[in-house]
N, C-alpha and C. Protein backbone atom coordinates (compact mmCIF):
# COMPACT_ATOMS: atom_id res chain seq x y z
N UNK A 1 60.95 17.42 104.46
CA UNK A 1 61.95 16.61 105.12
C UNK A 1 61.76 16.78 106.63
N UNK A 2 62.03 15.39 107.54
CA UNK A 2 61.36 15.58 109.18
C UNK A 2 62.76 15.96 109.18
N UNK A 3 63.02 16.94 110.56
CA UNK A 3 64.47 17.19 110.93
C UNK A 3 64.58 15.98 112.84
N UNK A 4 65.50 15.89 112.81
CA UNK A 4 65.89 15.10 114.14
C UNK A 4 66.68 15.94 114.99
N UNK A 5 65.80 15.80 116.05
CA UNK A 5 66.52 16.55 117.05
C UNK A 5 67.46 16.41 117.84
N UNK A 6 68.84 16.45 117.69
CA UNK A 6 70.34 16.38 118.26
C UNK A 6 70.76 17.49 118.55
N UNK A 7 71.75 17.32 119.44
CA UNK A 7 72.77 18.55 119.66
C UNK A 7 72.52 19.65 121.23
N UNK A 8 73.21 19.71 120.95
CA UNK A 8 72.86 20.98 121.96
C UNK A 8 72.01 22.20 121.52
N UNK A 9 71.44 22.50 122.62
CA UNK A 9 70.58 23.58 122.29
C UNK A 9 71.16 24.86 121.74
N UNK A 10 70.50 25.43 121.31
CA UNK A 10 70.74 26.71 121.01
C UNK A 10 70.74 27.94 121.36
N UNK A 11 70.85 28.79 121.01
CA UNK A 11 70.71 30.41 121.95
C UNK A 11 69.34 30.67 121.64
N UNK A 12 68.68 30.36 120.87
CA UNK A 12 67.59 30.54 120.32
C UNK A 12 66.17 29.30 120.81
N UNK A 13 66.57 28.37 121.58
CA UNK A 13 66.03 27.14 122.06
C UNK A 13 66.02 26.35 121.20
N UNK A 14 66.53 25.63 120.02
CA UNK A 14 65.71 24.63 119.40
C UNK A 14 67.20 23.92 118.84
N UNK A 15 67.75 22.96 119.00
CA UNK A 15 68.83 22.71 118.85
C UNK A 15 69.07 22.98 117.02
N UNK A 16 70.42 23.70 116.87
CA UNK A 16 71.40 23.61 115.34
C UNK A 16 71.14 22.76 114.92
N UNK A 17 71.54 21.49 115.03
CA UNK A 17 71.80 20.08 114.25
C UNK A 17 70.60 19.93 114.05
N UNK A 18 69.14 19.72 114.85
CA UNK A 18 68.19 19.71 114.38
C UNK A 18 67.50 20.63 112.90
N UNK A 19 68.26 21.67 112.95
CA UNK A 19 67.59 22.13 111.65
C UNK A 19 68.17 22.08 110.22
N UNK A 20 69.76 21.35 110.62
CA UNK A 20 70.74 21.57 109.75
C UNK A 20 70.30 19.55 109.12
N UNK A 21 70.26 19.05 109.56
CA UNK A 21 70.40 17.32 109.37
C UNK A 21 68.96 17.28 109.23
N UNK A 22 69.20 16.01 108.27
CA UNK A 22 67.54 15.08 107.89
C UNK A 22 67.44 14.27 109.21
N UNK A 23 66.13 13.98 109.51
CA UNK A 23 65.63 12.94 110.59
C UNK A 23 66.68 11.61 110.39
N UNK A 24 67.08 11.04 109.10
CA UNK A 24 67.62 9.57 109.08
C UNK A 24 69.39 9.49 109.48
N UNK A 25 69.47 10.57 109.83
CA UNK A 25 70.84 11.17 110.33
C UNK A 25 70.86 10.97 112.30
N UNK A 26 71.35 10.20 112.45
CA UNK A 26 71.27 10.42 114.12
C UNK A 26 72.97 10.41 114.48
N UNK A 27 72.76 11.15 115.76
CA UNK A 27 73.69 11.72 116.48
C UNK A 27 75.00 10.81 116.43
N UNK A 28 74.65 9.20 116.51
CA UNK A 28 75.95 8.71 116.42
C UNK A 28 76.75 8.34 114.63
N UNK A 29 75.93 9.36 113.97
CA UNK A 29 76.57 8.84 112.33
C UNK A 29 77.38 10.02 111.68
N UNK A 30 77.15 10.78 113.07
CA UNK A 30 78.13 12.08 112.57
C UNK A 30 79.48 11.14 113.64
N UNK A 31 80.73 11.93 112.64
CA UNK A 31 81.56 11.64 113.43
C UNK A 31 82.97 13.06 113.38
N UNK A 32 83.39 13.37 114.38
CA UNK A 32 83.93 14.24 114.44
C UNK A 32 85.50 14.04 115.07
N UNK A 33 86.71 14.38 114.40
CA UNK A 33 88.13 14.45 114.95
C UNK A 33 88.73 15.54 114.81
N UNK A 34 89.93 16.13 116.08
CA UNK A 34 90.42 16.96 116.47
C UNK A 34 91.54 16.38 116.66
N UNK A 35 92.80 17.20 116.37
CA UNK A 35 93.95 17.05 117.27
C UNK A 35 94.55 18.73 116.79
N UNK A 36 95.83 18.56 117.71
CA UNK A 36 97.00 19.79 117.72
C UNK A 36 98.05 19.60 118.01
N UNK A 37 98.60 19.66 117.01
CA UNK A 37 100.57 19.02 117.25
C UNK A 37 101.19 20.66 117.45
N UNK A 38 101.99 20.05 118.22
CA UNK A 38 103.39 21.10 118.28
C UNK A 38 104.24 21.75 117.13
N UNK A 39 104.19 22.25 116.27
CA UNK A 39 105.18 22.33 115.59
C UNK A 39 106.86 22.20 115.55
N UNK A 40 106.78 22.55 116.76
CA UNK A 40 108.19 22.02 116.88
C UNK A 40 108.71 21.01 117.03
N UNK A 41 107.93 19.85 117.38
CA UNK A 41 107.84 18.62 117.35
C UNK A 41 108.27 17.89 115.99
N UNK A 42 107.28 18.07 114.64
CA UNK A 42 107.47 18.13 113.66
C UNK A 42 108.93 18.33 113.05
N UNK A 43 108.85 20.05 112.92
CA UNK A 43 110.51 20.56 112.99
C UNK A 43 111.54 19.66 113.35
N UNK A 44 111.03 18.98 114.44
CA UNK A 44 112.47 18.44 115.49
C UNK A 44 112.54 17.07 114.41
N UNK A 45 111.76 16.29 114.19
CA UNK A 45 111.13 15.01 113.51
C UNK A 45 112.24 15.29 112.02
N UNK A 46 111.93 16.41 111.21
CA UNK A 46 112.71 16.70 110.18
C UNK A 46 114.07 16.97 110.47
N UNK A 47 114.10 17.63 111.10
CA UNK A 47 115.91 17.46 111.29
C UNK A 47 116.51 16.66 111.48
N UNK A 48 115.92 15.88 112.43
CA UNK A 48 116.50 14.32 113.05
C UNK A 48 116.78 13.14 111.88
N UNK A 49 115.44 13.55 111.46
CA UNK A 49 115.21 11.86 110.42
C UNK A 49 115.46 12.75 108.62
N UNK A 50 114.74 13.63 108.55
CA UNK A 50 114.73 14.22 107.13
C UNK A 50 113.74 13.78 106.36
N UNK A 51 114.41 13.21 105.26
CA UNK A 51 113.47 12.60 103.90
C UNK A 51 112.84 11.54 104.46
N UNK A 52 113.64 10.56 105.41
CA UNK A 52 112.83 9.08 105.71
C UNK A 52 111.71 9.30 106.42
N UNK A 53 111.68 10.62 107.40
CA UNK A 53 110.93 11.32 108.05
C UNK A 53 109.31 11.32 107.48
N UNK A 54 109.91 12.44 106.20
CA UNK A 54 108.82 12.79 105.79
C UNK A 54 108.13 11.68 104.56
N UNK A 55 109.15 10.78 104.33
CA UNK A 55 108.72 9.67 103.05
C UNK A 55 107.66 8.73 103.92
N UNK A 56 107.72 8.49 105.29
CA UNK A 56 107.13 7.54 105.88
C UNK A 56 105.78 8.72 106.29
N UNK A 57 105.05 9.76 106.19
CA UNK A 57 104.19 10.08 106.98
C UNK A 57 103.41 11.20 106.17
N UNK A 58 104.70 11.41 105.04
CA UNK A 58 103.69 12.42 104.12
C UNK A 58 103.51 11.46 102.25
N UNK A 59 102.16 12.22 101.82
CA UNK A 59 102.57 11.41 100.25
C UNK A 59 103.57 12.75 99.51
N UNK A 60 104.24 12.26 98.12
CA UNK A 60 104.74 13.22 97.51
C UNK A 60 104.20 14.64 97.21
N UNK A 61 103.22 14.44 97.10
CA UNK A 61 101.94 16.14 96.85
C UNK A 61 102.39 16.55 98.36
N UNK A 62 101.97 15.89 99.57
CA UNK A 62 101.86 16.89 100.50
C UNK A 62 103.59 17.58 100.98
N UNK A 63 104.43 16.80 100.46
CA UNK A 63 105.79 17.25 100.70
C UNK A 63 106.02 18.40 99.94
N UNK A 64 105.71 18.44 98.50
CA UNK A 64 106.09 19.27 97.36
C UNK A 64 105.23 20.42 97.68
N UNK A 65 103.54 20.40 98.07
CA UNK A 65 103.19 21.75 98.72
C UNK A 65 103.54 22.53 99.98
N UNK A 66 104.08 21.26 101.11
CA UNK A 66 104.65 21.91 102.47
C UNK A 66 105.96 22.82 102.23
N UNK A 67 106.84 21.70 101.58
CA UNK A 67 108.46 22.81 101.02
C UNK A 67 108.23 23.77 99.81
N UNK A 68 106.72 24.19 99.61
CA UNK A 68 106.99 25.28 98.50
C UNK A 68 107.18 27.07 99.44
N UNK A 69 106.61 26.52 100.43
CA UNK A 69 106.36 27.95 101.20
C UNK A 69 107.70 28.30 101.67
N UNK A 70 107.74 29.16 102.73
CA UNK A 70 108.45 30.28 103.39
C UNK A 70 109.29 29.50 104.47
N UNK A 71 110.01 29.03 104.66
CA UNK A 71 110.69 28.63 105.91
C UNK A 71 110.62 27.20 105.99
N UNK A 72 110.86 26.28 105.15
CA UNK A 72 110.67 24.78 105.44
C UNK A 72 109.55 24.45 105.39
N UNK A 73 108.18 24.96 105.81
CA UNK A 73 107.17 24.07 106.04
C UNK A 73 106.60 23.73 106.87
N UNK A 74 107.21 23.55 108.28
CA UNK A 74 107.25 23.04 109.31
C UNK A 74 105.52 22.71 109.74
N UNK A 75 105.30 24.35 109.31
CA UNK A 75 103.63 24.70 110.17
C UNK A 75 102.72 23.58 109.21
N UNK A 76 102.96 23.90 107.97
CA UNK A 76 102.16 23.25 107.21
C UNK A 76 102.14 21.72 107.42
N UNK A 77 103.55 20.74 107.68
CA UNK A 77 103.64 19.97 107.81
C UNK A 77 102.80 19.43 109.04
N UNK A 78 102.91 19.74 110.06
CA UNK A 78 101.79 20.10 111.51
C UNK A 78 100.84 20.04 111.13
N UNK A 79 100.15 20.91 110.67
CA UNK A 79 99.04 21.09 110.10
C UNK A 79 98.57 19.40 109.46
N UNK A 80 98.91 19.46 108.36
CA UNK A 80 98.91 17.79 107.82
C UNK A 80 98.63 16.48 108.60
N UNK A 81 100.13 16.50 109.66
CA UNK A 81 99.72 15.45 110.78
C UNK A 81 98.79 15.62 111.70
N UNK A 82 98.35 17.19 111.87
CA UNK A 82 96.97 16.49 112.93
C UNK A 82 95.87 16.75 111.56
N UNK A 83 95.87 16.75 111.00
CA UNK A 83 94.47 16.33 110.00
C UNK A 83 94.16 14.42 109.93
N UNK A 84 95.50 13.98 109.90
CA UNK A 84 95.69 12.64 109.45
C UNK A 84 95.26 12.03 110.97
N UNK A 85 95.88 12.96 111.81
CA UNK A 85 95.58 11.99 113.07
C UNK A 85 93.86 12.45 113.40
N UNK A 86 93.60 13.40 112.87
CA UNK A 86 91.89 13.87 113.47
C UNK A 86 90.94 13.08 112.49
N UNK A 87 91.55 12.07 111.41
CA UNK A 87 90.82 11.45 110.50
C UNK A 87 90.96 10.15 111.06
N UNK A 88 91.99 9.57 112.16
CA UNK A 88 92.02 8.43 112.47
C UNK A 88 91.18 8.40 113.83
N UNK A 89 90.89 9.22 114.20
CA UNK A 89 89.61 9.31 115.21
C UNK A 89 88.38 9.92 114.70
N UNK A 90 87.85 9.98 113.49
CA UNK A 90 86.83 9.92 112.61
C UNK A 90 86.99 8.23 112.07
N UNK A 91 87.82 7.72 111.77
CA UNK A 91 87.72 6.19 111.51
C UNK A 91 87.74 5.37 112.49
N UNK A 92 88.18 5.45 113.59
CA UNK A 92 88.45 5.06 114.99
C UNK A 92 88.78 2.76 114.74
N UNK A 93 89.83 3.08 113.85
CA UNK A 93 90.58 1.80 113.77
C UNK A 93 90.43 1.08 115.63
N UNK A 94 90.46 -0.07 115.03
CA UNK A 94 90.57 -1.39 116.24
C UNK A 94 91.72 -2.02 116.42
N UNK A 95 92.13 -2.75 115.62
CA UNK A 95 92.93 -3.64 115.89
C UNK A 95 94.30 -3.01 115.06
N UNK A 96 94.27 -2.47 114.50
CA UNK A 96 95.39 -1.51 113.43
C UNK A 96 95.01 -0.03 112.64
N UNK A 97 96.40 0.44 112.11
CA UNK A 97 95.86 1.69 112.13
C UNK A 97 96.70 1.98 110.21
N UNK A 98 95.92 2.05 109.72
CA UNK A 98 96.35 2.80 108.24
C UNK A 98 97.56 3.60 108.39
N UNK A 99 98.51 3.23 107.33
CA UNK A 99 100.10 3.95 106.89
C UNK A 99 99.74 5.50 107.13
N UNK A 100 100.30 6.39 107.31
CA UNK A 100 100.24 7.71 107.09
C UNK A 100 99.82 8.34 105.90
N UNK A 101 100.39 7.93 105.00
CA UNK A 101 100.58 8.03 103.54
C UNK A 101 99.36 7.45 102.92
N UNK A 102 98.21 6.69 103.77
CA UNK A 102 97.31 6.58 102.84
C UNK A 102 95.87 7.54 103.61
N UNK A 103 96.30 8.53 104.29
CA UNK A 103 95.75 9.83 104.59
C UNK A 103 96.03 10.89 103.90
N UNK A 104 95.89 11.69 102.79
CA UNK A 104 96.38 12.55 102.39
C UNK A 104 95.64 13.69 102.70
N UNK A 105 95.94 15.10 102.84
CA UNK A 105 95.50 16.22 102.80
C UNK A 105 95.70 16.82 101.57
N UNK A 106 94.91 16.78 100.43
CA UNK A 106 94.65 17.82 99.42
C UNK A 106 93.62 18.93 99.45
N UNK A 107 95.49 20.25 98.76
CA UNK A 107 94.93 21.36 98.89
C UNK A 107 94.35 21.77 97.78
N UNK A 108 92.51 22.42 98.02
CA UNK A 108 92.37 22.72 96.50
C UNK A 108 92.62 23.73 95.56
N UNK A 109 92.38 24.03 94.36
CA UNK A 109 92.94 25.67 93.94
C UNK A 109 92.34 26.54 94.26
N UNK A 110 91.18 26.78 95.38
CA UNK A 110 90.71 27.78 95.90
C UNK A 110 90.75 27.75 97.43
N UNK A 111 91.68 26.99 98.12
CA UNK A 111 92.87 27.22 99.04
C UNK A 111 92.32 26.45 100.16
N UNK A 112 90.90 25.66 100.17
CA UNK A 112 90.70 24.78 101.08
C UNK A 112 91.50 23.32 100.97
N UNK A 113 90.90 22.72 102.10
CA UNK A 113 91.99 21.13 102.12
C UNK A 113 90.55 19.93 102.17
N UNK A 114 90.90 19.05 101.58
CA UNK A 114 90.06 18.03 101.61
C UNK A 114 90.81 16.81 102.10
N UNK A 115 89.96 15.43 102.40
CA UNK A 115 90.88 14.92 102.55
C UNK A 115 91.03 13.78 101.95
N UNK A 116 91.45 13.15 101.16
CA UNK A 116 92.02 12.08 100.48
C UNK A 116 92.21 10.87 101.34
N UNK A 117 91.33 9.38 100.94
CA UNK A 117 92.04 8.25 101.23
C UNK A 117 92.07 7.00 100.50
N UNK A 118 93.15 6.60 100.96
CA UNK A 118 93.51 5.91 99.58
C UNK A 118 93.87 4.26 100.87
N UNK A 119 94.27 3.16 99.60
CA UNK A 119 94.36 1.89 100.01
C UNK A 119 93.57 1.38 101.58
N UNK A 120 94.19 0.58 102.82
CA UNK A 120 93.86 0.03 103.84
C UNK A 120 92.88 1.24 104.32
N UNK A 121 92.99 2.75 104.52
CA UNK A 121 92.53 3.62 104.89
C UNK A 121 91.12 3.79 104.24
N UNK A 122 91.13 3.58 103.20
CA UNK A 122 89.82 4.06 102.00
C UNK A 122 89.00 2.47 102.95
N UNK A 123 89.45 1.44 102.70
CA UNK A 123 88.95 0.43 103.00
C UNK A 123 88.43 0.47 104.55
N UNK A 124 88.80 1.11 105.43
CA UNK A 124 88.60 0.93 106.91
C UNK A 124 87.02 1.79 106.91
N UNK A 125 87.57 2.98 106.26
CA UNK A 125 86.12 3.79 106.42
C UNK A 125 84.92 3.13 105.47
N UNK A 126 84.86 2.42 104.02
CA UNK A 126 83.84 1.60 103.67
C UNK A 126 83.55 0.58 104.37
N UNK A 127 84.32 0.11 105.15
CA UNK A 127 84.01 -1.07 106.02
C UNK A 127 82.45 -0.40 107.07
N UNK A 128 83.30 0.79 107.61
CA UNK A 128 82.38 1.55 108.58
C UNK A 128 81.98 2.27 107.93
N UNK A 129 81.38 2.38 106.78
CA UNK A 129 80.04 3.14 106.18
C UNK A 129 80.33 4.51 106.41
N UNK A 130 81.60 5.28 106.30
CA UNK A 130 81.15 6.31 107.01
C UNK A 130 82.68 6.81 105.77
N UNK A 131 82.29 8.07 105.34
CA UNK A 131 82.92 8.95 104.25
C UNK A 131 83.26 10.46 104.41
N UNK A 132 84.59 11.06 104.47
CA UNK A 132 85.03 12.11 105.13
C UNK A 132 84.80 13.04 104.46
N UNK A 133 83.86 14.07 104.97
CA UNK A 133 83.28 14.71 103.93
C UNK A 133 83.89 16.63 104.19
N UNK A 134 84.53 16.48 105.30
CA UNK A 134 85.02 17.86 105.29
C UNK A 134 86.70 18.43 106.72
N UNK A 135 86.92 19.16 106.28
CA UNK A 135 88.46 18.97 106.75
C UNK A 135 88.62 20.39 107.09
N UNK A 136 89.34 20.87 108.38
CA UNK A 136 90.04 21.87 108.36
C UNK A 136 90.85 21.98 109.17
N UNK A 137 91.99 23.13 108.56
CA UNK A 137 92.95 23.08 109.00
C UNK A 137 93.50 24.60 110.02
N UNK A 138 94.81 24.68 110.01
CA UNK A 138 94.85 25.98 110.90
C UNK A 138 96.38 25.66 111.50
N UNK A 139 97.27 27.12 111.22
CA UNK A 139 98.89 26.54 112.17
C UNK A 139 98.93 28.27 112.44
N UNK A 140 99.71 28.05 113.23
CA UNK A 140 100.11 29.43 113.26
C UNK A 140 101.98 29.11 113.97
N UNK A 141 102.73 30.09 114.45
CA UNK A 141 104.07 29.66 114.74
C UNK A 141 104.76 28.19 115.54
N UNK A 142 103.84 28.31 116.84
CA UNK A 142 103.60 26.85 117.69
C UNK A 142 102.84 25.83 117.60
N UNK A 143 101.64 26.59 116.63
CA UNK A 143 101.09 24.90 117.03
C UNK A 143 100.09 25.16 115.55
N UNK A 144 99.49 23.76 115.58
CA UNK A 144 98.59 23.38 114.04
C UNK A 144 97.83 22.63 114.47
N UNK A 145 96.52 22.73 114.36
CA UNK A 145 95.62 21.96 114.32
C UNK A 145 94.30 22.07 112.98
N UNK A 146 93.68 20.86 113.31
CA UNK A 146 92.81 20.36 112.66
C UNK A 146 91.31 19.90 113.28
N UNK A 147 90.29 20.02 112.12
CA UNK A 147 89.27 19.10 112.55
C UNK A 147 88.15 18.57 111.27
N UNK A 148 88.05 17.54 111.30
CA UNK A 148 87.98 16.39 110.09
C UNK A 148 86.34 16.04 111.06
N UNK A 149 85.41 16.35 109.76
CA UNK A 149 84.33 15.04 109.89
C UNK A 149 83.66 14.25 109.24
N UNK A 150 83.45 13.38 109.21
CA UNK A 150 83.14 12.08 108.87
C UNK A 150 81.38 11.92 108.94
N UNK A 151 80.76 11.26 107.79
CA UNK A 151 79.76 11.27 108.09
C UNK A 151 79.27 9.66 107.46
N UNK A 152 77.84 9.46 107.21
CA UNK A 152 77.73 8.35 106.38
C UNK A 152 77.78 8.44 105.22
N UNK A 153 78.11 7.22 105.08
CA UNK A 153 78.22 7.35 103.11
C UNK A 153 76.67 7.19 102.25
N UNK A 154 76.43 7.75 101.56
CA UNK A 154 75.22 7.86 100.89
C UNK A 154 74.50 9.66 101.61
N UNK A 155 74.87 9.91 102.51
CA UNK A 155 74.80 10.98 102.77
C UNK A 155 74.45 12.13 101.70
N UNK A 156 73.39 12.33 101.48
CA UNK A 156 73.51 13.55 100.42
C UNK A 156 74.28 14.73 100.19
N UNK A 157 75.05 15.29 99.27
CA UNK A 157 75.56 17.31 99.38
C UNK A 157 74.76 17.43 99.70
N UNK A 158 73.59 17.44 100.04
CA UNK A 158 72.59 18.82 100.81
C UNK A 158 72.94 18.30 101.98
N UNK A 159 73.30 17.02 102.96
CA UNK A 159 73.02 17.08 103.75
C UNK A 159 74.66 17.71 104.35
N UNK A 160 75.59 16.74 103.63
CA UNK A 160 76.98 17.17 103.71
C UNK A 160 77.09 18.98 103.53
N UNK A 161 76.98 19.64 103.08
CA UNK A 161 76.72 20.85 102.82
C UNK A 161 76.13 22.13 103.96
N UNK A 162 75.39 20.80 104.68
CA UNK A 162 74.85 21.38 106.14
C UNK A 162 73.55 22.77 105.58
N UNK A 163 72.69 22.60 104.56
CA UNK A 163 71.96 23.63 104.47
C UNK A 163 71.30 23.94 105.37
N UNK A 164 70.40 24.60 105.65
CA UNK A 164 70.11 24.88 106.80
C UNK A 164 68.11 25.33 105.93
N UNK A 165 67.25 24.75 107.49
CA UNK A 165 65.66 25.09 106.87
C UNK A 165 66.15 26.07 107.66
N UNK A 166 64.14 27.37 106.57
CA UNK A 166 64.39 28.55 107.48
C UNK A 166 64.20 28.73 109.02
N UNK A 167 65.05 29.46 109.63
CA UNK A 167 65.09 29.73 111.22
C UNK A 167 64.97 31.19 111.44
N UNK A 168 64.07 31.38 112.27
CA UNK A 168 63.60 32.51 113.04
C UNK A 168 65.15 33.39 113.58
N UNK A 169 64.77 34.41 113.47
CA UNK A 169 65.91 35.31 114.31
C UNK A 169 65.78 35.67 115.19
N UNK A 170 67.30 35.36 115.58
CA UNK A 170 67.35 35.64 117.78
C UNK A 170 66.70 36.67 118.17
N UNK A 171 66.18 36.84 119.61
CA UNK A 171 65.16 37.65 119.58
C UNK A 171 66.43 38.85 119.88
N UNK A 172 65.69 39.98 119.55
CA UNK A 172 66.92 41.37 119.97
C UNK A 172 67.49 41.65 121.66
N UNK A 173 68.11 41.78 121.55
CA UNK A 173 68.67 42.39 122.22
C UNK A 173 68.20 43.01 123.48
N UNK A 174 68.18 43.37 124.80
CA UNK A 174 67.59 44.23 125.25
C UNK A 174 67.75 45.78 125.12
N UNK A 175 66.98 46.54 125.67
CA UNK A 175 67.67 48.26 125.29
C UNK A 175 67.80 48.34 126.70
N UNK A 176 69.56 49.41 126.49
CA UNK A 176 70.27 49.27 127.22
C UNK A 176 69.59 50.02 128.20
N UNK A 177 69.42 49.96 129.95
CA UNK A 177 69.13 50.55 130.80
C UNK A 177 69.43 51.77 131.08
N UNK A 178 70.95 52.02 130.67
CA UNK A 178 71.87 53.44 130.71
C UNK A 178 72.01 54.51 129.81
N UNK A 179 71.06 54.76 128.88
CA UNK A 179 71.61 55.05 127.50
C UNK A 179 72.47 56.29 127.82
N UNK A 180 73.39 56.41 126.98
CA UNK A 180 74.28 57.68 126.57
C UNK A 180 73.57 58.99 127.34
N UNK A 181 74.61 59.78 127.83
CA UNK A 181 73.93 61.37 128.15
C UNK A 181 74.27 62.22 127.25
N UNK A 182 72.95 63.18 127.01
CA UNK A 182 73.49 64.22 126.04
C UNK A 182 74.81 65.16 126.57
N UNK A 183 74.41 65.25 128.28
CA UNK A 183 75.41 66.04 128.32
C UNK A 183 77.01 65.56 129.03
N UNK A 184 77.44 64.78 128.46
CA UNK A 184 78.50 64.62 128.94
C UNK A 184 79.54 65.12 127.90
């Protein structure tokens, strides 16, 4: 397999992406989204509005796993909305933007999140050839974020998977100029 050379270089000189991606993979078919909500924002969102709140922005799964935990949810809920919003800049809509609810974050039984899309949403990304192949998440008290990427569809698991050909190891280290005294 030829590899294509993208990315930034490496510590090692030879760029990552180049050894991780097939040649028919170029730089603009990866696609990558980020965001970070406030949690308290969220929080504030639920108190205010409640159920209509969360009926308009979460599906039933992601409500029933956010309110199973410790304290409302809040983080988790955070968490959720910037996945959904870091998937709508992996789809990067034009003229309109997919319901909330047809973004889902499913969690799996070995505790990662994938991400689910369903109706106008499923349709936006076959339109743009491009299929969300990996998701993560992260909250802690203030804040939650995410980052979702998107790649092409037909994309192989090996390539989705990111295996990697073999790579040489960084060269060592230098030895230190100072070493330790016996007699101190």
């Amino acid at each position: 397999m030829e590899l294509a050379q993208v990315g930034c270089p490496s510590p090692i000189g030879f760029p990552l992406a180049a050894r991780i991606l097939p040649s028919s993979m170029t730089e603009s078919a990866l696609r990558l989204g980020t965001d970070i909500v406030d949690v308290r924002s969220v929080e504030a969102s639920i108190e205010r509005f409640g159920r209509r709140y969360l009926e308009r922005v979460y599906t039933d799964a992601e409500i029933a796993y956010c309110r199973s935990g410790a304290g409302g949810g809040a983080e988790r809920f955070a968490a959720r909305f910037a996945a959904k919003e870091a998937t709508l800049k992996v789809l990067r809509p034009a003229d309109w933007r997919p319901e909330w609810r047809h973004i889902e974050v499913v969690r799996e039984e070995g505790g990662w999140c994938e991400i689910q899309l369903r109706g106008p949403a499923a349709t936006l990304a076959e339109q743009q050839g491009i299929q969300i192949v990996s998701c993560s998440l992260a909250h802690e008290r203030s804040y939650a974020t995410a980052v979702v990427l998107g790649a092409p569809v037909g994309a192989s698991a090996d390539t989705r998977r990111a295996q990697t050909s073999p790579v040489s190891e960084p060269p060592a280290p230098p030895t230190d100029p100072f070493p330790p005294s016996d007699h101190a």
